[in-house]
C-alpha atoms as a PDB file:
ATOM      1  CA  UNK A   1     -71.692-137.719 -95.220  1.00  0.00           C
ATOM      2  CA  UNK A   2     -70.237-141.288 -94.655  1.00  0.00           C
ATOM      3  CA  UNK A   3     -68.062-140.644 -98.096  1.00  0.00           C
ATOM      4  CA  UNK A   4     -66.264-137.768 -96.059  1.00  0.00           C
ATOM      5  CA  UNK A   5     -65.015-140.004 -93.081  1.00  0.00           C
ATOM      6  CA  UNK A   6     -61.738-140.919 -94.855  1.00  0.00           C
ATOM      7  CA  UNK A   7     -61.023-137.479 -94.963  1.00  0.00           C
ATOM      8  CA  UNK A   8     -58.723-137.138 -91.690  1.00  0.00           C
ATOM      9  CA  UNK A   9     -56.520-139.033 -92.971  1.00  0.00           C
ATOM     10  CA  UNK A  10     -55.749-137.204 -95.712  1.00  0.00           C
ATOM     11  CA  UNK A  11     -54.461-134.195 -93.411  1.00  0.00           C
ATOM     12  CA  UNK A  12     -51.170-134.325 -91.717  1.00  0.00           C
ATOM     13  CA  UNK A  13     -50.143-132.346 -88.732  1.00  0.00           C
ATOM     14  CA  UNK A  14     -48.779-128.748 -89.812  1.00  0.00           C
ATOM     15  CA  UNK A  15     -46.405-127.434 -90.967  1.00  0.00           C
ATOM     16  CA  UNK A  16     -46.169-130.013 -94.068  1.00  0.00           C
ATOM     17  CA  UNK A  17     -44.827-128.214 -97.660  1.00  0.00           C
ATOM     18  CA  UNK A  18     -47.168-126.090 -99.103  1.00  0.00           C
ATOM     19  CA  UNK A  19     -47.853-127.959-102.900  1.00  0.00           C
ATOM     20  CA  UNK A  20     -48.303-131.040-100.216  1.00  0.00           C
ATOM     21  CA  UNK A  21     -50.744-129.133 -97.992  1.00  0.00           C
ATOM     22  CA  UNK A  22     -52.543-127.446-100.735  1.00  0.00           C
ATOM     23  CA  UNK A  23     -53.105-131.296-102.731  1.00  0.00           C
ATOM     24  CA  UNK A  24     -54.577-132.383 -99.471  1.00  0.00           C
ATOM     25  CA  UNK A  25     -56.933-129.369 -99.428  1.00  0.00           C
ATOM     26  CA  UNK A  26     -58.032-129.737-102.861  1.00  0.00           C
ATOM     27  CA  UNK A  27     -58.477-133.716-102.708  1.00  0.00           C
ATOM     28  CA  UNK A  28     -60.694-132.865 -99.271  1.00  0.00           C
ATOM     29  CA  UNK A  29     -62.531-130.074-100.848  1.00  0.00           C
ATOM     30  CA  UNK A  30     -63.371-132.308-104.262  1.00  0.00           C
ATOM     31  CA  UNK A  31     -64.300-135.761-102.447  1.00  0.00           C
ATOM     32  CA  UNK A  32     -66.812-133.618-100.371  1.00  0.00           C
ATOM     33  CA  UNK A  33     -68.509-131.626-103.089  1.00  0.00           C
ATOM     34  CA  UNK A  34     -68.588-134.829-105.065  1.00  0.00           C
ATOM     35  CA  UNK A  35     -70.091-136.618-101.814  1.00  0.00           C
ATOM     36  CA  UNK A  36     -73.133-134.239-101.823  1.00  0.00           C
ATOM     37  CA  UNK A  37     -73.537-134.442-105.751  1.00  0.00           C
ATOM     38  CA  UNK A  38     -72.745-130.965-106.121  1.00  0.00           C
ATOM     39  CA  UNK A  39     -70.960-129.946-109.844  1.00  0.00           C
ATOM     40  CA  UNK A  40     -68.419-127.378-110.347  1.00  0.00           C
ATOM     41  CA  UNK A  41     -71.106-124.910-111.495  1.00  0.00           C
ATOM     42  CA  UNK A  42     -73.661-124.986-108.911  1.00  0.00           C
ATOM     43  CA  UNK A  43     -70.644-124.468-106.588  1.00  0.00           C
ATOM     44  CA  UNK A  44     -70.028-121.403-108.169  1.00  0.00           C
ATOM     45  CA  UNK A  45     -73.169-120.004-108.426  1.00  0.00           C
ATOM     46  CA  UNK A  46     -74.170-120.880-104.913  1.00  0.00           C
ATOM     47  CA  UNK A  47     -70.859-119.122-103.739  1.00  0.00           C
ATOM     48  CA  UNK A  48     -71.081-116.028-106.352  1.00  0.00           C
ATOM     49  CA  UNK A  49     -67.845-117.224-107.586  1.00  0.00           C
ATOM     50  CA  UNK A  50     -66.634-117.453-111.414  1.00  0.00           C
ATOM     51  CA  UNK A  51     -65.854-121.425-112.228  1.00  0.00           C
ATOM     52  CA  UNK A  52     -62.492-120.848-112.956  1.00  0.00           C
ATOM     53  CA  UNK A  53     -61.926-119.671-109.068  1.00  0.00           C
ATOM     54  CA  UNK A  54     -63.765-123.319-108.179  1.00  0.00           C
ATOM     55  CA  UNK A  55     -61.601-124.860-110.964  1.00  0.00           C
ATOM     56  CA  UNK A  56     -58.533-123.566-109.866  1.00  0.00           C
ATOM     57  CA  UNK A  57     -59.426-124.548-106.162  1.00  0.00           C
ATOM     58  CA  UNK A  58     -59.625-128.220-107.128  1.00  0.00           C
ATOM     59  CA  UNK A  59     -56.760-128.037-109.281  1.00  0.00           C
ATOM     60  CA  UNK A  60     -54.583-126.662-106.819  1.00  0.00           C
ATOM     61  CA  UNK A  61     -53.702-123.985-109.117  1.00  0.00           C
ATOM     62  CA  UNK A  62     -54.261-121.607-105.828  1.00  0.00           C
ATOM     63  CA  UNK A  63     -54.347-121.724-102.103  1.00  0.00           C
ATOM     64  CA  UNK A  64     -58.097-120.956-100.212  1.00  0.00           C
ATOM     65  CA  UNK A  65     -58.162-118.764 -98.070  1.00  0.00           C
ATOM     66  CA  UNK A  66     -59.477-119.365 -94.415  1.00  0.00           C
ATOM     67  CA  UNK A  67     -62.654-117.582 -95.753  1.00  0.00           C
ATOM     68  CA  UNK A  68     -63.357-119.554 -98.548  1.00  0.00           C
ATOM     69  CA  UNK A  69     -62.824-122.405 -97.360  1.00  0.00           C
ATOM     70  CA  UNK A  70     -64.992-122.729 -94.632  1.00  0.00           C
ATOM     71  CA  UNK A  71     -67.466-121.476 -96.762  1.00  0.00           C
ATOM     72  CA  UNK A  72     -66.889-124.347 -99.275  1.00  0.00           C
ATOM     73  CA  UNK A  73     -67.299-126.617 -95.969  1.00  0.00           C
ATOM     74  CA  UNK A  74     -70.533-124.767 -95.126  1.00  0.00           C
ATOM     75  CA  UNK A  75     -71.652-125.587 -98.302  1.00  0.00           C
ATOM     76  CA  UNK A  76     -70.504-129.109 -98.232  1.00  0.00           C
ATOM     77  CA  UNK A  77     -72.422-129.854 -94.756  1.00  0.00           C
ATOM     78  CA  UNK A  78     -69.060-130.247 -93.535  1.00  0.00           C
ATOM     79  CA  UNK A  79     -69.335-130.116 -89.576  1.00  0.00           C
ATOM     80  CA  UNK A  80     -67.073-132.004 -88.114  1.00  0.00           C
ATOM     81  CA  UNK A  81     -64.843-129.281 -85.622  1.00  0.00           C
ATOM     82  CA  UNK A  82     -61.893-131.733 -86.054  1.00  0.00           C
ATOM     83  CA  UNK A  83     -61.783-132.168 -89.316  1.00  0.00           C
ATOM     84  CA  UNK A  84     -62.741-128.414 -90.095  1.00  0.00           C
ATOM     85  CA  UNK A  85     -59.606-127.200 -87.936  1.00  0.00           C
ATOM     86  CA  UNK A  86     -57.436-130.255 -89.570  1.00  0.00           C
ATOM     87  CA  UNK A  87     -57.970-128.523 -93.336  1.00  0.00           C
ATOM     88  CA  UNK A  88     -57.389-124.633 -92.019  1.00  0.00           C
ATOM     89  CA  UNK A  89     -54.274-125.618 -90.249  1.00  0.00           C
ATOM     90  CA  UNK A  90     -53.197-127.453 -93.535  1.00  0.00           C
ATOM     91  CA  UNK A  91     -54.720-124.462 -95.667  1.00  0.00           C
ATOM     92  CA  UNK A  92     -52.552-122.523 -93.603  1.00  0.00           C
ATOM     93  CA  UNK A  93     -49.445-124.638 -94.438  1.00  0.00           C
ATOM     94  CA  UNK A  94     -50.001-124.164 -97.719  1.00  0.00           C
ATOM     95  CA  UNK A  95     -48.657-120.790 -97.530  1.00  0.00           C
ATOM     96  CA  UNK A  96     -45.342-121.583 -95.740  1.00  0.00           C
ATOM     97  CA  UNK A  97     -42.410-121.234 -97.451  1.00  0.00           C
ATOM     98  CA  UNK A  98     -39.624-124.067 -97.484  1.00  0.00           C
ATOM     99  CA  UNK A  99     -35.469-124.499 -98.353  1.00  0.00           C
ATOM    100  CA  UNK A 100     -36.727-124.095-101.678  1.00  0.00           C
ATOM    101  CA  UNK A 101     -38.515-120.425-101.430  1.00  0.00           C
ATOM    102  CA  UNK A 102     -35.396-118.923-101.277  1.00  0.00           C
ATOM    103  CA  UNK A 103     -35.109-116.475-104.024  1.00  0.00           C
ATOM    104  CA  UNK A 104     -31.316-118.336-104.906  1.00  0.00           C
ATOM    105  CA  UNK A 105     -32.933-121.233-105.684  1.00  0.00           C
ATOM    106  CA  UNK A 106     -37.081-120.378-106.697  1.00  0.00           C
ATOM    107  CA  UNK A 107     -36.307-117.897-109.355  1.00  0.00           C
ATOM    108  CA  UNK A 108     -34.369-120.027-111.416  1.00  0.00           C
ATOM    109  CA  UNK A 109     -36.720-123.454-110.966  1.00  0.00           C
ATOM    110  CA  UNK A 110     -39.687-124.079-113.233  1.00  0.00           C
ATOM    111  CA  UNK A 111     -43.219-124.092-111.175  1.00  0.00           C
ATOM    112  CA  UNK A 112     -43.806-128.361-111.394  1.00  0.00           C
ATOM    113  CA  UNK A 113     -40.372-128.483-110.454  1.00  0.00           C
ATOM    114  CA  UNK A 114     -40.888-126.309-107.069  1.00  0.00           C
ATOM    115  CA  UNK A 115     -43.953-128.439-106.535  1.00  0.00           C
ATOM    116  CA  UNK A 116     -41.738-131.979-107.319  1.00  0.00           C
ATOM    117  CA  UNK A 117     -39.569-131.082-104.266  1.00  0.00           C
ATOM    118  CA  UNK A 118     -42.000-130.243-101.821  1.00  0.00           C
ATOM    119  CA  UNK A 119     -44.158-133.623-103.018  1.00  0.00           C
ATOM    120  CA  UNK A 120     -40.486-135.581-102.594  1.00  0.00           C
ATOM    121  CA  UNK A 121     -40.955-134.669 -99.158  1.00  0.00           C
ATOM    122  CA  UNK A 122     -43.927-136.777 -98.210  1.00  0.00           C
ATOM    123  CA  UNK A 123     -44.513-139.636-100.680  1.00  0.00           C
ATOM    124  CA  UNK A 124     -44.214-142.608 -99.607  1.00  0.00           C
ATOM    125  CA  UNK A 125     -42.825-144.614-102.501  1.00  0.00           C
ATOM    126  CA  UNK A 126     -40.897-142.428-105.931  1.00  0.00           C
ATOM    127  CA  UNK A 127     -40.936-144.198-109.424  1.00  0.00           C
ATOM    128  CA  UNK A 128     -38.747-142.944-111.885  1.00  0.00           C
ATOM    129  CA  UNK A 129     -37.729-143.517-115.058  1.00  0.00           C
ATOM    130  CA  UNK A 130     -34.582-141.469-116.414  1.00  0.00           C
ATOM    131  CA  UNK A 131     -33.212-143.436-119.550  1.00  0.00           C
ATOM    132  CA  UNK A 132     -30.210-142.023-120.620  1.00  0.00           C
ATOM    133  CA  UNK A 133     -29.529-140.445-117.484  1.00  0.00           C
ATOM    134  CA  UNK A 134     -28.354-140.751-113.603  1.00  0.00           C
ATOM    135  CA  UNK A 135     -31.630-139.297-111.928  1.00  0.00           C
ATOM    136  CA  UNK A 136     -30.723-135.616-110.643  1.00  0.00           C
ATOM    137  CA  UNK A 137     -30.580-136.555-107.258  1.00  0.00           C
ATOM    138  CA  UNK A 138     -28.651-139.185-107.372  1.00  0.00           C
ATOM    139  CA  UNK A 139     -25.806-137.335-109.177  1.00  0.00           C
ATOM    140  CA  UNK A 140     -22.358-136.759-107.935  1.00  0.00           C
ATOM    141  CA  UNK A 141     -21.486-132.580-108.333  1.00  0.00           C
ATOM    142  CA  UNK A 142     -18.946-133.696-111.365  1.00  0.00           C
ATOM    143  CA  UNK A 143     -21.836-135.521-113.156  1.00  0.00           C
ATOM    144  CA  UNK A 144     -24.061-132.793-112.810  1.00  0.00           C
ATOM    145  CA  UNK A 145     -21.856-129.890-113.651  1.00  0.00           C
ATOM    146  CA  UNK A 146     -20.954-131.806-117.117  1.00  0.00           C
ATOM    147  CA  UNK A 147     -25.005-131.935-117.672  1.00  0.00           C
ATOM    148  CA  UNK A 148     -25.907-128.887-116.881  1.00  0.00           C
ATOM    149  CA  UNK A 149     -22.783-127.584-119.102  1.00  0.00           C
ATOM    150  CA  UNK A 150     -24.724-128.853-122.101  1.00  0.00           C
ATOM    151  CA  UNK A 151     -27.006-125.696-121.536  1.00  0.00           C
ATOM    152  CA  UNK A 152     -24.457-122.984-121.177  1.00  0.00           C
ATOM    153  CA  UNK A 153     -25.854-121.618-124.548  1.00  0.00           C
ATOM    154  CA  UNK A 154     -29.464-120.984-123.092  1.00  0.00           C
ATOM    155  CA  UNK A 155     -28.374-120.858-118.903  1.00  0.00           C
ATOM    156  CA  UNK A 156     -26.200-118.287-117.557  1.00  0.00           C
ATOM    157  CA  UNK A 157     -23.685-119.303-114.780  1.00  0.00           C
ATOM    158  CA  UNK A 158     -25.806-118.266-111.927  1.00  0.00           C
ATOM    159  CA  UNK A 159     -29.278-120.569-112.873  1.00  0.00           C
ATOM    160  CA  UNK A 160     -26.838-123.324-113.603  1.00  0.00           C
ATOM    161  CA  UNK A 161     -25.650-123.063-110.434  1.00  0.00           C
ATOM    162  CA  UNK A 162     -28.649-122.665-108.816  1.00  0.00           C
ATOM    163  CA  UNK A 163     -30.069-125.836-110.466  1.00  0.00           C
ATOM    164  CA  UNK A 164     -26.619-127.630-109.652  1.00  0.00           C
ATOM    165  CA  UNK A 165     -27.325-126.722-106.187  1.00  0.00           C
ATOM    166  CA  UNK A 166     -31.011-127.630-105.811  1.00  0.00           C
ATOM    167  CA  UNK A 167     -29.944-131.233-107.373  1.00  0.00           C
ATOM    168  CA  UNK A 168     -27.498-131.850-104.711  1.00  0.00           C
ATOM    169  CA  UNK A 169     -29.760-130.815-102.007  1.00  0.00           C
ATOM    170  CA  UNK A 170     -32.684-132.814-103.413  1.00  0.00           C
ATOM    171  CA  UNK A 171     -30.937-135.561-103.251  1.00  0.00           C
ATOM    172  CA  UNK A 172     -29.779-135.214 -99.373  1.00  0.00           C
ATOM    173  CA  UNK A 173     -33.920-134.426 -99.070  1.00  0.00           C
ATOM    174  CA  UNK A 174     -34.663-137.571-100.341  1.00  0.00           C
ATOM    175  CA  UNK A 175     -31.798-139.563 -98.982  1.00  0.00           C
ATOM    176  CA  UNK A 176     -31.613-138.474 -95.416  1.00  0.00           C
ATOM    177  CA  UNK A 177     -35.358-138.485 -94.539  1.00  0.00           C
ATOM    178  CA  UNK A 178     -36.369-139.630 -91.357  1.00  0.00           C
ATOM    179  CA  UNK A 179     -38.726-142.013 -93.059  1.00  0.00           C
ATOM    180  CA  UNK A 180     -37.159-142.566 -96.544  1.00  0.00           C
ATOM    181  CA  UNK A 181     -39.951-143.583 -99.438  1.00  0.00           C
ATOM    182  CA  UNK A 182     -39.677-146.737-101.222  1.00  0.00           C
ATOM    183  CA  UNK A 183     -37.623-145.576-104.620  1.00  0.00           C
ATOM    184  CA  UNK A 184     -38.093-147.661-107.596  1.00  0.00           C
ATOM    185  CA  UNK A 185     -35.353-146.577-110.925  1.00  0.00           C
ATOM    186  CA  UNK A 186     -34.977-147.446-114.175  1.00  0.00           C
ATOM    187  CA  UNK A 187     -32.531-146.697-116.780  1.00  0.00           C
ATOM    188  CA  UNK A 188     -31.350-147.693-120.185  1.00  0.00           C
ATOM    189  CA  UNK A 189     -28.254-149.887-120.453  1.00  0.00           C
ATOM    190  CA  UNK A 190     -26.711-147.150-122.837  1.00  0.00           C
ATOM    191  CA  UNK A 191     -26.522-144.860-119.919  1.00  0.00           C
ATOM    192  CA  UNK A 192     -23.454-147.180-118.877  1.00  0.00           C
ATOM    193  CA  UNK A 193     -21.868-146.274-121.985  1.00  0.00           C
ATOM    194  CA  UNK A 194     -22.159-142.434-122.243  1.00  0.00           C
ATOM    195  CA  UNK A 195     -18.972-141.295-120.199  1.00  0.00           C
ATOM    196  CA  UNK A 196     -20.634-137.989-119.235  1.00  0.00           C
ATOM    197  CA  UNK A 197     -17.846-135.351-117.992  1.00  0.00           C
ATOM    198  CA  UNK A 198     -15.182-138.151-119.388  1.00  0.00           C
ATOM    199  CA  UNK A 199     -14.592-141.727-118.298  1.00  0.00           C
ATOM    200  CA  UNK A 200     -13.499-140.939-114.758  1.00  0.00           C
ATOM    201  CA  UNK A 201     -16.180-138.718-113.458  1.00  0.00           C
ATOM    202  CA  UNK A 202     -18.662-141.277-115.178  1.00  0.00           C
ATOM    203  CA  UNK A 203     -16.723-144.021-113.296  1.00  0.00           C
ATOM    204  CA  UNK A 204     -17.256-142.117-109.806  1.00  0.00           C
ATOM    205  CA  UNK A 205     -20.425-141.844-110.571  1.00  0.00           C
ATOM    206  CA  UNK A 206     -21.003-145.337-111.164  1.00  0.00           C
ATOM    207  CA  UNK A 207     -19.754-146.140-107.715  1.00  0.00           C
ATOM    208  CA  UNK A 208     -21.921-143.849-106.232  1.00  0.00           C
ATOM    209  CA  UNK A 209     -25.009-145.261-107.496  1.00  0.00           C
ATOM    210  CA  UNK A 210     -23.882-148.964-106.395  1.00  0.00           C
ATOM    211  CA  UNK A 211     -23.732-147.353-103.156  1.00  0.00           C
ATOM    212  CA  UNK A 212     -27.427-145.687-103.077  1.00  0.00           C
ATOM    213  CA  UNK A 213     -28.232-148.771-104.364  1.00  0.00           C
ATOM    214  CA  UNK A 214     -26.756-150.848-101.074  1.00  0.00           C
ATOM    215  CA  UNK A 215     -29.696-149.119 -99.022  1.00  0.00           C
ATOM    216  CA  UNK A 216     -32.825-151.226 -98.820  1.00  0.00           C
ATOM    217  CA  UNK A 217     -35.112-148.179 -99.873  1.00  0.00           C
ATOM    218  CA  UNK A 218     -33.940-148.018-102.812  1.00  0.00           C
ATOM    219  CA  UNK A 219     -34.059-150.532-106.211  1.00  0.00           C
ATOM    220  CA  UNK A 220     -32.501-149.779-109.388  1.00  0.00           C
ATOM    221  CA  UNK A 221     -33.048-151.778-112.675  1.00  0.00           C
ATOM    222  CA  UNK A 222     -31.412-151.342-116.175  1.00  0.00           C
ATOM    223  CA  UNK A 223     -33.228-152.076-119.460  1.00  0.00           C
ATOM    224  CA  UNK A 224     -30.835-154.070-121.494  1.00  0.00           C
ATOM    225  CA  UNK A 225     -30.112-153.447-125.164  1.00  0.00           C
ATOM    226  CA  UNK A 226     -32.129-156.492-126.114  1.00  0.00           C
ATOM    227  CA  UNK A 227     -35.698-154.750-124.592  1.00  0.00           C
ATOM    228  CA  UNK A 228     -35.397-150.752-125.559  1.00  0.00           C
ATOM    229  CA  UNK A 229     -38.143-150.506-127.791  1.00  0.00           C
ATOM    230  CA  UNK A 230     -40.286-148.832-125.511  1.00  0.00           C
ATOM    231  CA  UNK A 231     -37.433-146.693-123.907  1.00  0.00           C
ATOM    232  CA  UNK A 232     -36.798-145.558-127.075  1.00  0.00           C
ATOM    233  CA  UNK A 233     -40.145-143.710-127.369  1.00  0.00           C
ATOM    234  CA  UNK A 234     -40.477-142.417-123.744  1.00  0.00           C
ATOM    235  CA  UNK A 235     -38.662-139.561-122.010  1.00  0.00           C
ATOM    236  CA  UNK A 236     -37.971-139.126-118.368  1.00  0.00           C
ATOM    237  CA  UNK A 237     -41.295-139.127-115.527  1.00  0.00           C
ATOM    238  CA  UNK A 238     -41.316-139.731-112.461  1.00  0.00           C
ATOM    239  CA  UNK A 239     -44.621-141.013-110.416  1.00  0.00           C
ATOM    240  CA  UNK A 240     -45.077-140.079-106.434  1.00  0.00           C
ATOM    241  CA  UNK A 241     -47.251-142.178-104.423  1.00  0.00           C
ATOM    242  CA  UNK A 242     -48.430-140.739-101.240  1.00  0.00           C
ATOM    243  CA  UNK A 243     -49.709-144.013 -99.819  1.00  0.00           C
ATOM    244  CA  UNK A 244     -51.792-145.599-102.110  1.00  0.00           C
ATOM    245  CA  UNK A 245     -51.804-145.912-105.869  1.00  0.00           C
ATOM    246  CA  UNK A 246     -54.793-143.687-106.032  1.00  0.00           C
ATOM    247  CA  UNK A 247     -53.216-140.961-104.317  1.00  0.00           C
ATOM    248  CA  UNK A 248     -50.103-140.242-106.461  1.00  0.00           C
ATOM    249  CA  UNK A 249     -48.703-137.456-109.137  1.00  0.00           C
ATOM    250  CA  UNK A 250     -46.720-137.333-112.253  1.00  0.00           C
ATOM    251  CA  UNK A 251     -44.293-135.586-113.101  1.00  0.00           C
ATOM    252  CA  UNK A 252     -43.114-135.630-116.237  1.00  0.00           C
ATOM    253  CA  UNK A 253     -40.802-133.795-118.593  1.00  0.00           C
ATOM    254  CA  UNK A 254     -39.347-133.168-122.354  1.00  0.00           C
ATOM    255  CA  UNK A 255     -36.211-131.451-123.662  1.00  0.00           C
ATOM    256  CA  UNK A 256     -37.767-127.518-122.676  1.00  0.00           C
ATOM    257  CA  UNK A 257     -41.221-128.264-120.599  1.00  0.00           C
ATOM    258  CA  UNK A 258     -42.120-129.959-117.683  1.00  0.00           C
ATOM    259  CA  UNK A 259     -45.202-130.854-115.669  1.00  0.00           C
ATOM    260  CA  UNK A 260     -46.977-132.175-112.816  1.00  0.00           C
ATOM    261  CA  UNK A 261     -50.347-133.924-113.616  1.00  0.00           C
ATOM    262  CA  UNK A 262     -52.221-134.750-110.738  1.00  0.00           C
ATOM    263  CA  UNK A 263     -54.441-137.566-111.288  1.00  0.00           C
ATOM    264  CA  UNK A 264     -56.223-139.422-115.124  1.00  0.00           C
ATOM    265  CA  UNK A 265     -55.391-141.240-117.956  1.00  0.00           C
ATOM    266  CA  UNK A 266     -51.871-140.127-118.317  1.00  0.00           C
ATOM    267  CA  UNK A 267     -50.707-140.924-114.397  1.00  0.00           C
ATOM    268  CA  UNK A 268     -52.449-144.374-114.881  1.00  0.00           C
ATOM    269  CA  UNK A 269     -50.672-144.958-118.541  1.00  0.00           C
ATOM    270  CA  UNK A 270     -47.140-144.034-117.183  1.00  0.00           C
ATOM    271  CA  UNK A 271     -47.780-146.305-114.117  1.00  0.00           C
ATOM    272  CA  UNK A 272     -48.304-148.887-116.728  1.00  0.00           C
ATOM    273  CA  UNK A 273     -45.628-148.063-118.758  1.00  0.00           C
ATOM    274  CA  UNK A 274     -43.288-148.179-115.511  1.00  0.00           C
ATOM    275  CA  UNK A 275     -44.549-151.398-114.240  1.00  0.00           C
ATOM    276  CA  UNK A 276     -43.861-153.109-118.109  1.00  0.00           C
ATOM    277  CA  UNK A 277     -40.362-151.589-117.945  1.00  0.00           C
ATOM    278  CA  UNK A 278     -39.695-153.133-114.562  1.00  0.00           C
ATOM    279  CA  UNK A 279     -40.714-156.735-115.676  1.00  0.00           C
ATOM    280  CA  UNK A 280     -38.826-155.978-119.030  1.00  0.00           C
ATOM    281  CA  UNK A 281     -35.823-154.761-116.677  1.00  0.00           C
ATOM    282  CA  UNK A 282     -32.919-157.113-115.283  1.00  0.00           C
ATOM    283  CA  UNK A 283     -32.607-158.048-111.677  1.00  0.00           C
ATOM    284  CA  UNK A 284     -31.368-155.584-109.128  1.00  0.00           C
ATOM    285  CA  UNK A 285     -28.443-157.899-108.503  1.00  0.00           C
ATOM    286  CA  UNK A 286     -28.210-158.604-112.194  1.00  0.00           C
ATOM    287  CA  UNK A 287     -27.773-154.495-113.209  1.00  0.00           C
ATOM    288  CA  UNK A 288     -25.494-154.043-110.146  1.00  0.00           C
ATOM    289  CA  UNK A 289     -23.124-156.256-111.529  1.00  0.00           C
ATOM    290  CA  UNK A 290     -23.423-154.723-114.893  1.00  0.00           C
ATOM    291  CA  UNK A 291     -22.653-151.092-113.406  1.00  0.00           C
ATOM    292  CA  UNK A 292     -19.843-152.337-110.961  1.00  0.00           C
ATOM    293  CA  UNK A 293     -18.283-154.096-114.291  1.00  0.00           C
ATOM    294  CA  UNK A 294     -18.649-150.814-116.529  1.00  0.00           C
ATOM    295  CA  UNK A 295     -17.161-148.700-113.554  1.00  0.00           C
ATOM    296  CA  UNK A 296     -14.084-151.554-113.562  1.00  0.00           C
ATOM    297  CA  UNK A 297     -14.209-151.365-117.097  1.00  0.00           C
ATOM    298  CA  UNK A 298     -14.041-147.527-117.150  1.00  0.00           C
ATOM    299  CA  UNK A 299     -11.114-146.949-114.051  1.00  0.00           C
ATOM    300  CA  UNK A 300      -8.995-149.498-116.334  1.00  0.00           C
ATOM    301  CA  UNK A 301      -9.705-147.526-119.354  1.00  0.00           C
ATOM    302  CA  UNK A 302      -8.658-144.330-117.309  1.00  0.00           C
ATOM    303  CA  UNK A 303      -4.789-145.599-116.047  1.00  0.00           C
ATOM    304  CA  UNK A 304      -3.986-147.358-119.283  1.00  0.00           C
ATOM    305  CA  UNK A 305      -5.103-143.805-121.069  1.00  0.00           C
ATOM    306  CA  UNK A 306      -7.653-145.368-123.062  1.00  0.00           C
END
C-alpha cells in the first residue's frame, strides 16, 4: 500500500471547515481505492451500495459517516491506526458548522459559494481573475452596496445584505489569517474607468486596493487595453491551491450560476488561462501606479465637480 503513505499529510488536525475536511476525505478515500485497482463499481457491489452513494462519496457531494468509512478502509486494506483515526476525526469535521452556517448568512449564499469560504480558509495560495470588477473581498462597504444595488430587481433587501455582509467578512477571513495564502489578481484596465457608486466611492476604493496591495501576500496585475482579447471572452474564476498545483479547486462563475469544480480539464485550462494573463499583465509596480494615478485623477475630478 506504498501509494497510500502520502496520505497523512493530506489530513489536518480537527476542527478544519467542513467542505475542507470532507475534500480531504474524498481525495484519501479515492487515492486508496485507486491504489488497490478497485473501480467505482466493484466498490459498490462489494459494499451493497448503489454507485451513485460511491460517486457522491468521491465527489464530495456528501459526508461518510464513521460507519462507512471505515468500511471503505476495510475494504481498501487500510490499517494503519493513525491514519484510520486521522480521516474519522476529519470525517467528523466535516460536519461542523462555521461563521458561515448561520442561517443570516447560509440561506441566502449559493452551495459553491458556502464551500469557496470554507476552502479560503486553508489554501495556501488564491488566483483570481475578476475583470471588470474589485474582487468581493477586497471591496470597501460603498463599492459593494453600489454592486449589489444592480440586483435590487431580483434580491430583496435582506439577501443583499446578507451577501454585503458575507463579502466584508470574507475579506477580514482572508486578510487577517494567521498564515495568509499567497493571492495572485488580475483585472482589466477598464475596471479603472467604471466609477462604480460615482467617482468618489470608486476613488476610495482605489486607495484601498493600493493598500492590500502594500502587503507582501498579495500581487495585483492589470491587463492593459492593448492585451484584452482574451479578457474579453472570460468571466470571473478563481483557482485555490492547497499546497501544490495538483491539489487545488475552481471556482468559477457567470452572470446567474456558479460552481466549484474540483479537479480535470477545466481547473488545468483556467490555470493556463491565468498564468497567460499574468505574463500578458503589467508589472505590479507598473498597475499600482496606474490605479494611484486614476484615484488622483478621480479625487480631482470630484472637487472641481467634474
Amino acid at each position: 500500500m506504498a501509494g497510500l503513505l502520502h496520505l497523512t499529510g493530506w489530513i489536518m488536525t480537527s476542527p478544519e471547515p467542513p467542505a475542507v475536511a470532507r475534500r480531504r476525505v474524498r481525495l484519501a478515500l479515492r487515492a486508496a481505492r485507486e491504489a488497490r485497482g478497485f473501480t467505482q463499481q466493484h466498490v459498490a457491489d462489494e459494499l451493497d451500495w448503489s454507485l451513485s452513494k460511491v460517486n457522491r462519496i468521491e465527489k464530495g457531494d456528501v459526508t461518510v459517516s464513521k460507519t462507512d468509512l471505515l468500511a471503505l478502509l476495510e475494504l481498501f486494506g487500510v490499517d494503519d491506526d493513525g491514519l484510520i483515526d486521522e480521516l474519522v476525526r476529519a470525517s467528523r469535521s466535516s460536519r461542523q458548522r462555521g461563521w458561515w452556517d448561520e442561517p443570516r448568512y447560509r440561506e441566502h449564499l449559493t452551495a459553491p459559494m458556502l464551500q469557496l469560504l470554507q476552502f479560503e480558509t486553508e489554501a495556501t495560495a488564491i488566483r483570481i481573475f475578476q475583470p471588470t470588477l474589485v474582487h468581493g473581498p477586497f471591496q470597501t462597504r460603498a463599492y459593494a452596496s453600489a454592486v449589489l444595488d444592480f440586483w435590487a430587481p431580483e434580491l430583496a433587501p435582506l439577501i443583499r445584505e446578507a451577501r454585503l455582509e458575507t463579502r466584508l467578512r470574507r475579506g477580514e477571513q482572508l486578510l487577517n489569517r494567521a498564515d495568509p495564502p499567497e493571492i495572485y489578481f488580475i483585472f482589466d484596465e477598464s475596471l479603472l474607468h467604471r466609477p462604480v457608486g460615482g467617482v468618489e466611492v470608486m476613488a476610495e476604493q482605489l486607495r484601498q486596493l493600493l493598500a492590500i496591495m502594500s502587503r507582501p501576500d498579495v500581487r495585483v496585475r492589470v491587463v492593459p487595453f492593448a492585451k484584452g482579447a482574451l479578457v474579453a471572452m472570460l468571466g470571473p474564476f478563481l483557482i485555490c491551491d492547497f499546497g501544490d498545483e495538483e491539489n487545488a479547486v475552481l471556482y468559477r462563475e457567470t452572470l446567474l450560476l456558479d460552481e466549484v469544480v474540483h479537479a480535470g480539464e477545466a481547473l488545468m485550462r483556467h490555470r493556463g488561462y491565468f498564468e497567460h494573463l499574468w505574463q500578458e499583465s503589467l508589472s505590479e509596480s507598473e498597475s499600482a501606479s496606474l490605479i494611484a494615478a486614476r484615484a488622483e485623477q478621480m479625487l480631482g475630478e470630484r472637487y472641481s465637480g467634474g
